[in-house]
C-alpha atoms as a PDB file:
ATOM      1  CA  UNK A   1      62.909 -95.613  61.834  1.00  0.00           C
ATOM      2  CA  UNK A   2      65.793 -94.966  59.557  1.00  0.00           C
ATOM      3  CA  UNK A   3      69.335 -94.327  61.227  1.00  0.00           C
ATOM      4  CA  UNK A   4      71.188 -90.614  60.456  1.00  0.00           C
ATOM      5  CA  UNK A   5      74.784 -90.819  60.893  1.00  0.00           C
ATOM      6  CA  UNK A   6      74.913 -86.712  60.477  1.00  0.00           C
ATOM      7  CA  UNK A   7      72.439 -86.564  62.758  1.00  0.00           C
ATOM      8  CA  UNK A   8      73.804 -89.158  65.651  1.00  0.00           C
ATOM      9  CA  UNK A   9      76.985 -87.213  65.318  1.00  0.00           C
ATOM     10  CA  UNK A  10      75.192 -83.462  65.517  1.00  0.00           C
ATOM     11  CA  UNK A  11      73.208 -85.173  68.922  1.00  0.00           C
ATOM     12  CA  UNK A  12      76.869 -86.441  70.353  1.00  0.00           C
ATOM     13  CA  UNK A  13      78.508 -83.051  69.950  1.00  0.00           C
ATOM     14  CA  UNK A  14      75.192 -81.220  71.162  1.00  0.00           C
ATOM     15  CA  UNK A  15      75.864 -83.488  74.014  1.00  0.00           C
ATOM     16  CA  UNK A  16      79.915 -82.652  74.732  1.00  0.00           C
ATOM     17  CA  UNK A  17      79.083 -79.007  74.660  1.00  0.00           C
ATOM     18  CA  UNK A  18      76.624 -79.154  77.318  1.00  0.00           C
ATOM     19  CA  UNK A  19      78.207 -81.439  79.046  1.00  0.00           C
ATOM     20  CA  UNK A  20      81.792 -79.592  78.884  1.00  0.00           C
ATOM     21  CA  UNK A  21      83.240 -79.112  81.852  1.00  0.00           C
ATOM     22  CA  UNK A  22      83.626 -75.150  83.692  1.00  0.00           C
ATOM     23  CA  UNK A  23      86.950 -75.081  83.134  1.00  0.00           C
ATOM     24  CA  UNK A  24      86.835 -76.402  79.139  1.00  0.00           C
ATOM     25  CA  UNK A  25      88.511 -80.195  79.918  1.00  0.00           C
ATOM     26  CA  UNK A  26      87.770 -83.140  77.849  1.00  0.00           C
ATOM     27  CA  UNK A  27      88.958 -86.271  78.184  1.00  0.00           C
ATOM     28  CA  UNK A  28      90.174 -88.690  75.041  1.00  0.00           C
ATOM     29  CA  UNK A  29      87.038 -90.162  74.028  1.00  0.00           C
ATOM     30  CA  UNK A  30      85.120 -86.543  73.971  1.00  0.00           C
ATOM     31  CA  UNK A  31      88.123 -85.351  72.316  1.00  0.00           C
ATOM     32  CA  UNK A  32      87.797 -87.667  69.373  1.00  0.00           C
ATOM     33  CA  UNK A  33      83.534 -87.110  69.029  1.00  0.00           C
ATOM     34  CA  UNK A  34      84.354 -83.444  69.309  1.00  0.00           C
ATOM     35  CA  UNK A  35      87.063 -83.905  66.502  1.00  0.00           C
ATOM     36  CA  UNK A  36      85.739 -86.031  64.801  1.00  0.00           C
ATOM     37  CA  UNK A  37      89.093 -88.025  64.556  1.00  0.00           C
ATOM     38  CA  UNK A  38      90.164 -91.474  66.335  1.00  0.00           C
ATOM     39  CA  UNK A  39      91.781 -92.297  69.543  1.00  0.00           C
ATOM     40  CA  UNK A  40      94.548 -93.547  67.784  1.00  0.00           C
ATOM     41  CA  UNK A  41      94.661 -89.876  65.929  1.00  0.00           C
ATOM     42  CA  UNK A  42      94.693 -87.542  68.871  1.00  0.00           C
ATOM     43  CA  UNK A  43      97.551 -90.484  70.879  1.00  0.00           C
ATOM     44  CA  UNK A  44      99.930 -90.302  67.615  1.00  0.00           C
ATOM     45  CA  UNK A  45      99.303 -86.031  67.210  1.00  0.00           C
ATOM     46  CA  UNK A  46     100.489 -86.087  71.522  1.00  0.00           C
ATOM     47  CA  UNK A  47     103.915 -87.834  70.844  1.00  0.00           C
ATOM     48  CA  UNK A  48     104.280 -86.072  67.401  1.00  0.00           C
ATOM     49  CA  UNK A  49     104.292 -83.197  69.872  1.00  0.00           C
ATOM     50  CA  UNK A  50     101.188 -81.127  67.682  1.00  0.00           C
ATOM     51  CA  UNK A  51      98.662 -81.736  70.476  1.00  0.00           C
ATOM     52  CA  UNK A  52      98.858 -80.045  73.760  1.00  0.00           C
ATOM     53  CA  UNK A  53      97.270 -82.570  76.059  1.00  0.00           C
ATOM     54  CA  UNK A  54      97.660 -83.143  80.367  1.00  0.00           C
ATOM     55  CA  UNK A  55      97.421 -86.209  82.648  1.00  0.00           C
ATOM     56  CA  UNK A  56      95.070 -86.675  85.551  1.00  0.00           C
ATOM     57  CA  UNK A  57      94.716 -89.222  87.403  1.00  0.00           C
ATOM     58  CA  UNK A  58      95.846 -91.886  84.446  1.00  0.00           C
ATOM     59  CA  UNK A  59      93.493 -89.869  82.302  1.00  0.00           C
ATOM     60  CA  UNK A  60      94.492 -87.874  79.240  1.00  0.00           C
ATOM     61  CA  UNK A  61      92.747 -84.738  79.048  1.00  0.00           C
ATOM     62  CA  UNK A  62      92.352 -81.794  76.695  1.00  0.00           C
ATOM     63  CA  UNK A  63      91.377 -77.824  76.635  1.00  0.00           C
ATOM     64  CA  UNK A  64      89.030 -77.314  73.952  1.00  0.00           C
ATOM     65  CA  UNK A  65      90.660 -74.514  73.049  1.00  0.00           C
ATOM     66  CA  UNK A  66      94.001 -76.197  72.071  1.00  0.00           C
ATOM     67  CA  UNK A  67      91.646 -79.162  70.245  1.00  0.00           C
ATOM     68  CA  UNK A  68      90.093 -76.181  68.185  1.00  0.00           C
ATOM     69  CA  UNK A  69      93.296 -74.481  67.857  1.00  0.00           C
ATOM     70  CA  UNK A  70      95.002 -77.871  66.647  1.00  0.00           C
ATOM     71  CA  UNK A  71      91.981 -78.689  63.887  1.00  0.00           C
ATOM     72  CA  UNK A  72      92.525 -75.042  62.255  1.00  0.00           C
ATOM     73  CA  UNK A  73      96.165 -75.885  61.769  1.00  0.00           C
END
């Protein structure tokens, strides 16, 4: 069976948006699937001061609504 990268990545975010928690949190590594961009990306946007991002528990989290409001710019 062939491999579809389009469709992997459909299935992943599929996943995140059931999986999103009640109150719209996502840690880093469901940030970057849902994004679509790197770690790396979403670390260097945080000190740049772009991203809106919290800490819990050692964890770096984000609303989806500021991830969607920082990918429309």
């Amino acid at each position: 069976m062939m491999d579809h990268p389009i469709l992997d990545k459909l299935d992943e975010i599929l996943y995140l948006l059931k999986c999103e928690d009640k109150k719209g949190w996502v840690d880093i590594r469901k940030a970057s699937f849902y994004t679509g961009v790197s770690v790396s990306t979403l670390r260097r946007n945080i000190r740049r001061g772009s991203l809106k991002s919290s800490n819990y528990r050692g964890k770096i989290l984000f609303r989806v609504a500021d991830l969607d409001r920082w990918l429309d710019g």
